[in-house]
N, C-alpha and C. Protein backbone atom coordinates (compact mmCIF):
# COMPACT_ATOMS: atom_id res chain seq x y z
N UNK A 1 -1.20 -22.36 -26.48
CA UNK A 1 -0.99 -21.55 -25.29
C UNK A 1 0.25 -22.03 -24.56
N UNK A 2 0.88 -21.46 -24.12
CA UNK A 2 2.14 -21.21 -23.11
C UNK A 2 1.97 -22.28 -21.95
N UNK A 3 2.66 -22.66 -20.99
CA UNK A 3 2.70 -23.73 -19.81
C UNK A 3 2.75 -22.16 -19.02
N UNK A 4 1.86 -22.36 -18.21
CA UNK A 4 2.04 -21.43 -16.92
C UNK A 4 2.73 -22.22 -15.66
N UNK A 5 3.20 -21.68 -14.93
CA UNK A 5 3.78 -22.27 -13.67
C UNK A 5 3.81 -21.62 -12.41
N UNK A 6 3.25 -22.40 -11.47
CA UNK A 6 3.33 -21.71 -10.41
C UNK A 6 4.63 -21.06 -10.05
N UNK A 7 4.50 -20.04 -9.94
CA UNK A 7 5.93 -19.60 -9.07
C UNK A 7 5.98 -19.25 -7.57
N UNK A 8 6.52 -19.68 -6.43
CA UNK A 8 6.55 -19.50 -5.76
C UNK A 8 7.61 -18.17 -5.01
N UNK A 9 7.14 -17.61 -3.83
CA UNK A 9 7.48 -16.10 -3.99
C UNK A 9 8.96 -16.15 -3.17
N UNK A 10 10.23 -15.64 -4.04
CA UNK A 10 11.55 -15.81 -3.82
C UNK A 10 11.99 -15.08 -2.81
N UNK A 11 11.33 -13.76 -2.75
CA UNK A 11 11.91 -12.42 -1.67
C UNK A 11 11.44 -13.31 -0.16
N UNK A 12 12.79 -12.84 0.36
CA UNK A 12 12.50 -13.15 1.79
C UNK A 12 11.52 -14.33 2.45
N UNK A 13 12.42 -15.83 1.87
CA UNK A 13 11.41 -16.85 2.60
C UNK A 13 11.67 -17.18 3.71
N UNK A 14 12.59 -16.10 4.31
CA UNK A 14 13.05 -16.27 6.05
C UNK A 14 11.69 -16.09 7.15
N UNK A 15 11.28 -16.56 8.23
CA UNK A 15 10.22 -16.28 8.82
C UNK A 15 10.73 -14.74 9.89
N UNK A 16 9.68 -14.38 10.73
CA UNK A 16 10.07 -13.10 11.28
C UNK A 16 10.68 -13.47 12.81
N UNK A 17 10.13 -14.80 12.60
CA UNK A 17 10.65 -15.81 14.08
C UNK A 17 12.15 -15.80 13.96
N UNK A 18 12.21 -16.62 12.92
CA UNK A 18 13.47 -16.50 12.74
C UNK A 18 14.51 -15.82 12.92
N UNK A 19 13.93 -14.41 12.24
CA UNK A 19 15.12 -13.59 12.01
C UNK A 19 14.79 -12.85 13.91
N UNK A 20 14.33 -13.19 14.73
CA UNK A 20 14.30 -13.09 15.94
C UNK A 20 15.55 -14.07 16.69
N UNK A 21 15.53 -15.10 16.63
CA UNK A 21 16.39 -16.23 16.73
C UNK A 21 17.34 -16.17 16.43
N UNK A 22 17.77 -15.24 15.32
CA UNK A 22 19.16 -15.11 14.60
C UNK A 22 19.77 -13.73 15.63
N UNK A 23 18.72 -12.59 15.64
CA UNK A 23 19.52 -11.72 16.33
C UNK A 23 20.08 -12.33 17.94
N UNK A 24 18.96 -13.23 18.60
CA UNK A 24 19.50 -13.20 19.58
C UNK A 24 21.22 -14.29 19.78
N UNK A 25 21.08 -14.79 18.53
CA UNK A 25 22.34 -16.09 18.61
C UNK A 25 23.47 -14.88 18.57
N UNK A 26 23.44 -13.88 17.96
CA UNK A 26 24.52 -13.22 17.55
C UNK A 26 25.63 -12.98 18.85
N UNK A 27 25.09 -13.15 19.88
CA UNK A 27 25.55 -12.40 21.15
C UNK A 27 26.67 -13.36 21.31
N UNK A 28 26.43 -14.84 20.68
CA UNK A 28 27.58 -15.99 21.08
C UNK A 28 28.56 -16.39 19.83
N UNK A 29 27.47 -15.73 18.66
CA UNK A 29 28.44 -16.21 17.20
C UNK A 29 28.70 -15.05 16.71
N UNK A 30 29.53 -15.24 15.34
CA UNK A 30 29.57 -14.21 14.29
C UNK A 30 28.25 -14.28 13.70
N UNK A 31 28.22 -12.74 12.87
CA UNK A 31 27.24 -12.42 12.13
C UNK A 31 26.87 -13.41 11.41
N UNK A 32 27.97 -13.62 10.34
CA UNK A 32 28.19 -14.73 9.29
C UNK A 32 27.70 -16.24 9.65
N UNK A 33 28.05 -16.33 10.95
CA UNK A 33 27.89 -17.65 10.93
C UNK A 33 25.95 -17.89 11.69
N UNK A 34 25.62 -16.70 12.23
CA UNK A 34 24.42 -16.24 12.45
C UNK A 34 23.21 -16.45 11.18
N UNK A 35 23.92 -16.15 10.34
CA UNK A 35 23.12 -15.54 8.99
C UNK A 35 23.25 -17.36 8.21
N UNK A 36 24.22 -17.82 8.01
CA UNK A 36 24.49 -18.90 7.32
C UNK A 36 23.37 -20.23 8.49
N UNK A 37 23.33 -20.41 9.37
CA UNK A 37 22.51 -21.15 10.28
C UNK A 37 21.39 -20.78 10.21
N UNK A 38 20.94 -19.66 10.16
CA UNK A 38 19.23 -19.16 10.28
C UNK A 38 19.30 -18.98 9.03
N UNK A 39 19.98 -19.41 7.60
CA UNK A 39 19.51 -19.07 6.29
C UNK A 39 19.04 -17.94 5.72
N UNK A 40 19.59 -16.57 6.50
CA UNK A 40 18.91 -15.38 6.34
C UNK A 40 20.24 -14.30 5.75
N UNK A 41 19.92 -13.93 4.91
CA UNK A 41 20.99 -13.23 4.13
C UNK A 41 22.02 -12.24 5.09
N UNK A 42 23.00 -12.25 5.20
CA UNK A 42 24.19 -11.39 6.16
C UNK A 42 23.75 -9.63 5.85
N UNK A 43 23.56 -9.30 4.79
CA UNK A 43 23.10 -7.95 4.84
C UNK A 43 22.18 -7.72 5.11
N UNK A 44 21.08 -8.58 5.36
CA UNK A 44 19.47 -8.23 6.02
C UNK A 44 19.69 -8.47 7.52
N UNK A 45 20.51 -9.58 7.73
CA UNK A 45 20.94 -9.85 9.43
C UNK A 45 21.45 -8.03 10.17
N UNK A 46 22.38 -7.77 9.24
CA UNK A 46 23.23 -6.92 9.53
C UNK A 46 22.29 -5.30 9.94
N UNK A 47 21.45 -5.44 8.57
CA UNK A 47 20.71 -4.26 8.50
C UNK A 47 19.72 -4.31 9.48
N UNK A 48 19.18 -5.25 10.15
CA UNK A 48 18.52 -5.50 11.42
C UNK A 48 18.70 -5.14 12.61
N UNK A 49 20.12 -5.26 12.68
CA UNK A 49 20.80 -5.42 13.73
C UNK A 49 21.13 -3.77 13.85
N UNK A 50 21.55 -2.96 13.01
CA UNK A 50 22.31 -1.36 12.83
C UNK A 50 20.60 -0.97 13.39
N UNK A 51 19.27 -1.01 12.54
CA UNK A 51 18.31 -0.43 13.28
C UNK A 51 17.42 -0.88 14.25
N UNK A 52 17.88 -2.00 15.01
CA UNK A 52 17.03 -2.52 15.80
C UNK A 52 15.87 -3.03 16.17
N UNK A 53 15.81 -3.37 14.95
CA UNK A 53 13.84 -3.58 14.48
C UNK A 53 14.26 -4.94 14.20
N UNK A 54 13.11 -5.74 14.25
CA UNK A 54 13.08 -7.34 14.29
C UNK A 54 11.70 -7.65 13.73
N UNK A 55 11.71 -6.61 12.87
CA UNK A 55 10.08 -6.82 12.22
C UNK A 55 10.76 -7.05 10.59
N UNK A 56 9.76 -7.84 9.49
CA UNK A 56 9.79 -8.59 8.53
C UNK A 56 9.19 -7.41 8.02
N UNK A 57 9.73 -6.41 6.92
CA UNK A 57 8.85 -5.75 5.87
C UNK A 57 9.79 -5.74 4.55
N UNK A 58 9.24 -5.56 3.68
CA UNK A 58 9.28 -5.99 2.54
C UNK A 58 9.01 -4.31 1.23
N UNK A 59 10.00 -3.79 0.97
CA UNK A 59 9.14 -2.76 -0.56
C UNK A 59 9.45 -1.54 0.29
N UNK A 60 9.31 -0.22 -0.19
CA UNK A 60 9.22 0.85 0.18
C UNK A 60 8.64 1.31 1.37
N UNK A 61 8.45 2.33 1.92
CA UNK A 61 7.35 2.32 2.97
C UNK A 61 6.49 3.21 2.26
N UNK A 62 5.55 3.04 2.99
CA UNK A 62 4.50 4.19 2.30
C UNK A 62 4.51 5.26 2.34
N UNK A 63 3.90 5.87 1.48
CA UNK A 63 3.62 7.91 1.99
C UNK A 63 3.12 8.14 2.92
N UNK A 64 2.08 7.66 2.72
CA UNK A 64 1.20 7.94 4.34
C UNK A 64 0.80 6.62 5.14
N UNK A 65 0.66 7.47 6.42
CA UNK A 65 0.66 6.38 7.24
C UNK A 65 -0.24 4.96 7.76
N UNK A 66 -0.90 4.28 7.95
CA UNK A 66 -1.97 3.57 8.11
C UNK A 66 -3.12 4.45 8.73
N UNK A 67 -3.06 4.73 8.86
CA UNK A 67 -4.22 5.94 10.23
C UNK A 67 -4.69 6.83 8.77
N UNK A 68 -3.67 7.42 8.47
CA UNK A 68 -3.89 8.70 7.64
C UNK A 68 -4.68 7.82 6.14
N UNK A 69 -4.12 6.51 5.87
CA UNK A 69 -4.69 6.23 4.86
C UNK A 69 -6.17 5.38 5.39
N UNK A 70 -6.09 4.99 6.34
CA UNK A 70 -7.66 4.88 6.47
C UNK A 70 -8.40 5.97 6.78
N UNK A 71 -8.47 7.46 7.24
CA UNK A 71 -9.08 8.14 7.29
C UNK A 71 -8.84 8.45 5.80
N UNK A 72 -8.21 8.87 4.95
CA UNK A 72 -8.77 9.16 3.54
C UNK A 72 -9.81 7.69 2.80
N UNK A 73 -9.46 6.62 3.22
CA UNK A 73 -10.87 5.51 2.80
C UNK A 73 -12.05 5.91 3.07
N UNK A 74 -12.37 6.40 4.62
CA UNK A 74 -13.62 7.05 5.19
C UNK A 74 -13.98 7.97 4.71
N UNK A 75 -12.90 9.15 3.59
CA UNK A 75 -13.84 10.27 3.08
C UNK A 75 -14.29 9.95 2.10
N UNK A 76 -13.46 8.92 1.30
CA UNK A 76 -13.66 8.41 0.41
C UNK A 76 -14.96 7.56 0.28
N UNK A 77 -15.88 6.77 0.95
CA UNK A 77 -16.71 5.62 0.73
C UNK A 77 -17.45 7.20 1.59
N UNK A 78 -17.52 8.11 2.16
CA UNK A 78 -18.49 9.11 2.42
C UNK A 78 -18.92 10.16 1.41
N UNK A 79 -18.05 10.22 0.10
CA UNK A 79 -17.91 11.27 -0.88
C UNK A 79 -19.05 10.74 -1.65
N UNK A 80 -18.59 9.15 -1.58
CA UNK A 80 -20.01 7.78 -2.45
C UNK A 80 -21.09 7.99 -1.91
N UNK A 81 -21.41 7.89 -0.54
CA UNK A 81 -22.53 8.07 -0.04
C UNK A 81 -23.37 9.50 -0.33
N UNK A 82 -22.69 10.03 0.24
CA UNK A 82 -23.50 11.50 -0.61
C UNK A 82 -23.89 12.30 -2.16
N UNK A 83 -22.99 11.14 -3.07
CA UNK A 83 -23.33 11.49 -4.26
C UNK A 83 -21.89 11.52 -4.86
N UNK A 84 -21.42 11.82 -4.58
CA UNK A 84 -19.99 12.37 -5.24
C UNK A 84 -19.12 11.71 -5.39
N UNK A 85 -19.45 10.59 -6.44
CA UNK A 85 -18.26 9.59 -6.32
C UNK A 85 -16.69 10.37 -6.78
N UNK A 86 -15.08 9.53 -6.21
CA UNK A 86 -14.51 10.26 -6.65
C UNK A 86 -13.15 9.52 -7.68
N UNK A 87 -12.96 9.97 -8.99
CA UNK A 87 -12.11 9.05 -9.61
C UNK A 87 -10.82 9.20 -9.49
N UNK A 88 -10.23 8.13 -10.07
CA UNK A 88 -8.54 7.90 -9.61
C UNK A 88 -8.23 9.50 -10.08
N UNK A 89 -8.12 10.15 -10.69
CA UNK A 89 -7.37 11.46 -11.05
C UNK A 89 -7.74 12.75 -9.97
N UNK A 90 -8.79 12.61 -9.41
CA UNK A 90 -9.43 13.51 -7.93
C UNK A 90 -8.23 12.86 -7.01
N UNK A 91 -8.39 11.30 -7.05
CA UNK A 91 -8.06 10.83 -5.98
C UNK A 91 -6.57 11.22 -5.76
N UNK A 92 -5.77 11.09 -6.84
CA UNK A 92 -4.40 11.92 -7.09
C UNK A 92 -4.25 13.24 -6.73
N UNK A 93 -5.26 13.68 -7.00
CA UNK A 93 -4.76 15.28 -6.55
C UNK A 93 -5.14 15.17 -5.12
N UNK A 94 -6.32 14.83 -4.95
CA UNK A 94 -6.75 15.19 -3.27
C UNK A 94 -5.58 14.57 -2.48
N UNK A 95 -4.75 13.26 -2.89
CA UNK A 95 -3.49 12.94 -1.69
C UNK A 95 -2.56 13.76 -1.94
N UNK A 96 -2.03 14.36 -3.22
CA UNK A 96 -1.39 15.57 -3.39
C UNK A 96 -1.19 16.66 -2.42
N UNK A 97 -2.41 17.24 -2.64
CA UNK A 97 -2.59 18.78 -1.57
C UNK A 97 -2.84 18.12 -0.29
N UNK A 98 -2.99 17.14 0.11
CA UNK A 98 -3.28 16.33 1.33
C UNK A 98 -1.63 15.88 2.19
N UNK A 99 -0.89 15.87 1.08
CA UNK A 99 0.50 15.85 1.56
C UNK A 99 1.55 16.85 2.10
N UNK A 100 0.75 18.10 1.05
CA UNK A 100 1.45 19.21 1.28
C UNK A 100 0.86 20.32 2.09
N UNK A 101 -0.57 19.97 2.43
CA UNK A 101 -1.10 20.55 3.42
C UNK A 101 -0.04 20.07 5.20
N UNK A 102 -0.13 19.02 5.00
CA UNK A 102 0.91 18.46 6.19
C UNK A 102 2.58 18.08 6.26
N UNK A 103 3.13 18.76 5.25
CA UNK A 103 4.14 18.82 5.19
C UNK A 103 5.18 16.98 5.10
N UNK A 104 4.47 16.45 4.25
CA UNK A 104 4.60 14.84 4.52
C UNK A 104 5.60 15.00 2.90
N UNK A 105 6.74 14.39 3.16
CA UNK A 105 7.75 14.21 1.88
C UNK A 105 7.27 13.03 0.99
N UNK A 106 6.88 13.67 -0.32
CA UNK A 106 6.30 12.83 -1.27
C UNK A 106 6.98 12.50 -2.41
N UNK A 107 7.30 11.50 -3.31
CA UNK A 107 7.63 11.18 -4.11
C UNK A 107 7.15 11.68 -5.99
N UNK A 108 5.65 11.78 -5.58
CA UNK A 108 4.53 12.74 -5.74
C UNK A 108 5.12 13.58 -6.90
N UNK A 109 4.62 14.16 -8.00
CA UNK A 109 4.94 14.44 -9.49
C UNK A 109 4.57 16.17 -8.97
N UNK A 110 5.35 16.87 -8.75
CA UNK A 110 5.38 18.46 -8.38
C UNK A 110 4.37 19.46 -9.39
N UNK A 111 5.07 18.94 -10.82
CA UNK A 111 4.56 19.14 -12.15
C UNK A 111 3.12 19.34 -12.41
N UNK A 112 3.13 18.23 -12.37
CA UNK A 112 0.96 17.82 -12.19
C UNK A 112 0.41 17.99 -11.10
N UNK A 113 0.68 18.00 -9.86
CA UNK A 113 0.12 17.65 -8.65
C UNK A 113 -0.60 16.94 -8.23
N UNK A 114 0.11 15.60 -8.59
CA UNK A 114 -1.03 14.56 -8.76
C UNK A 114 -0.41 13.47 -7.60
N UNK A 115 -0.68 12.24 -7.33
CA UNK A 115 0.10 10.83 -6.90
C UNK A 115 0.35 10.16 -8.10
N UNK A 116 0.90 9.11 -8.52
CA UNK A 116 1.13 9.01 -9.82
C UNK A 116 0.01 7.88 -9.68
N UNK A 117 -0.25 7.24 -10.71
CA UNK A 117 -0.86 5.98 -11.39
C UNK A 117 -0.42 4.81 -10.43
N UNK A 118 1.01 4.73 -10.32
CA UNK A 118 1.51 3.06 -9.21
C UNK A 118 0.75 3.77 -7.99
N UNK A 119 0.49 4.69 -7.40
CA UNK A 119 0.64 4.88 -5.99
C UNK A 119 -0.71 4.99 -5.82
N UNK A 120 -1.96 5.01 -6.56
CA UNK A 120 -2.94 4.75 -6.53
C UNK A 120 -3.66 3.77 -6.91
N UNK A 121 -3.03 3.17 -7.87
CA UNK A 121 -3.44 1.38 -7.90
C UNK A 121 -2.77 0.74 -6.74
N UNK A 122 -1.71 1.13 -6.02
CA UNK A 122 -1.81 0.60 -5.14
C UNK A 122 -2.09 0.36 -3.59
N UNK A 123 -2.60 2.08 -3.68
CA UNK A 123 -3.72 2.37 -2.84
C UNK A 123 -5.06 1.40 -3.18
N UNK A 124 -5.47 1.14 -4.03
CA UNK A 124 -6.69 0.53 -4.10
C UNK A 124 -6.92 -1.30 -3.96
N UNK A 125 -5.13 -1.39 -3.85
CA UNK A 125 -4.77 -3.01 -3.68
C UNK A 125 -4.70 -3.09 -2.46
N UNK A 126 -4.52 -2.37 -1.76
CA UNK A 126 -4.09 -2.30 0.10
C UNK A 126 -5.34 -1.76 0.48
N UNK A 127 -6.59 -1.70 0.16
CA UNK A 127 -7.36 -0.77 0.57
C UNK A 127 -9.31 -1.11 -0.32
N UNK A 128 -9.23 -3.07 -0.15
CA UNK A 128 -9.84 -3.55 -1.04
C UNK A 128 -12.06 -3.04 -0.90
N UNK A 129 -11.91 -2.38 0.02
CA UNK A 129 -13.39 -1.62 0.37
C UNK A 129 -13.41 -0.84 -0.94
N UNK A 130 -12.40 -0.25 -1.08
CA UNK A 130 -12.35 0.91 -2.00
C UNK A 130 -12.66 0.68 -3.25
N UNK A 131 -13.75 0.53 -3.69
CA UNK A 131 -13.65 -0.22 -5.42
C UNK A 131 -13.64 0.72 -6.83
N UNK A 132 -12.87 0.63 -7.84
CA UNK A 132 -12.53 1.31 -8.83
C UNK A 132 -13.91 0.85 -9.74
N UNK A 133 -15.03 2.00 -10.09
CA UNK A 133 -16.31 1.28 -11.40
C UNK A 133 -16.02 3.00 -11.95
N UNK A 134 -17.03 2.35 -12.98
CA UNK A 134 -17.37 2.94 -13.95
C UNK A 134 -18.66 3.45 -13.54
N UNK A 135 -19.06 4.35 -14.21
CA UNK A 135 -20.51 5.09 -13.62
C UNK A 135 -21.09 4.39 -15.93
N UNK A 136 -22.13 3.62 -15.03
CA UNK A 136 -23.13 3.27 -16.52
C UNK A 136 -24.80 4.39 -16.87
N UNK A 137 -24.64 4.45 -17.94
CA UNK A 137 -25.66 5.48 -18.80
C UNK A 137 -26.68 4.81 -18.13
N UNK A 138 -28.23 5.84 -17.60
CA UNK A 138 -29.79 5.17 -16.76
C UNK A 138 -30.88 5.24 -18.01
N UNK A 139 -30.93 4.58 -17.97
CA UNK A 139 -32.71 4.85 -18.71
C UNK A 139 -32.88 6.02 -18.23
N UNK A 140 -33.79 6.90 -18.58
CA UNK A 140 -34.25 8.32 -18.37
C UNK A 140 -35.70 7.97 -17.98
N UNK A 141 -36.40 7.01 -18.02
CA UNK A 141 -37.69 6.68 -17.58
C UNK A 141 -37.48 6.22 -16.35
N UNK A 142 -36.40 5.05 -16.21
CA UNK A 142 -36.37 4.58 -14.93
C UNK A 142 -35.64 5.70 -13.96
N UNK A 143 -34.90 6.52 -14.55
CA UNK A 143 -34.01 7.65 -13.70
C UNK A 143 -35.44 8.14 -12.88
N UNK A 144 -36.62 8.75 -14.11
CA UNK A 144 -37.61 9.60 -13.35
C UNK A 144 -38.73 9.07 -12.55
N UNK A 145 -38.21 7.14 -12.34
CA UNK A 145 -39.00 6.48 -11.62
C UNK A 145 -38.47 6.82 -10.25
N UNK A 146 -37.45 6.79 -10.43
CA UNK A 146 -36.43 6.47 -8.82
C UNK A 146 -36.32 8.13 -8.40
N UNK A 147 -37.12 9.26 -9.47
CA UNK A 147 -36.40 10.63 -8.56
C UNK A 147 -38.23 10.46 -8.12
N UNK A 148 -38.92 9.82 -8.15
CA UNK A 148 -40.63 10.50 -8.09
C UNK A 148 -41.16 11.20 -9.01
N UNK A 149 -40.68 12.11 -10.00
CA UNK A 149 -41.75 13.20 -10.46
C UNK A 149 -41.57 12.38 -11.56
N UNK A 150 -43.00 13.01 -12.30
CA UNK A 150 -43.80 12.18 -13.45
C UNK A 150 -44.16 13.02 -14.59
């Protein structure tokens, strides 16, 4: 077998403090010399600075919004409750027409009308209530234990 190794995570080991600290030095230094002291890359300083945000994010943004994606969790763990569980390929289409019912710009496969495969595994990584099973075959004796009739 192979040596595994920890790797530790390379993107952005600047803190959000930091890059707080850096915007405000700017007012007395250069960018450059801003960015080189707080160890924070000159084009992330920079790009901070053009939109005014002093928040640490990381990757794309999402399709939908936090609100909107926890109310689809709630229909979701309610679809379970009532019977109707629903699988990743429902779950694709229902954010689909769910996007275009509200006019929300999607990345989203036109073709199929689906969310693709990444955007729902990683709905289900951000969203760990939500659990991906398998539905398993019942005994048919014990099925007609648990409905009552005999």
């Amino acid at each position: 077998m192979g040596k595994t190794k920890a790797t530790k995570c390379k993107r952005a080991p600047w803190m959000e403090q930091t890059l707080t600290q850096a915007l405000a030095a700017i007012n007395g230094m250069s960018q450059r010399d801003a960015a080189d002291n707080f160890k924070i890359p000159r084009r992330t300083l920079r790009n901070h600075i053009k939109s005014g945000i002093a928040k640490k994010t990381l990757g794309r943004k999402s399709v939908l919004t936090v609100e909107e994606e926890q109310d689809l969790v709630q229909r979701i763990i309610r679809y379970c409750e009532v019977g109707m569980p629903i699988t990743a390929s429902m779950l694709g289409r229902y954010v689909y027409k769910f996007c275009v019912t509200n006019n929300t710009a999607t990345p989203f496969n036109d073709k199929t009308c689906t969310a693709g495969r990444d955007w729902i595994k990683a709905f289900l990584k951000r969203h760990r209530s939500v659990a991906q099973r398998k539905a398993q075959s019942m005994n048919p004796a014990r099925a007609q234990k648990l409905t009552g009739s005999l």
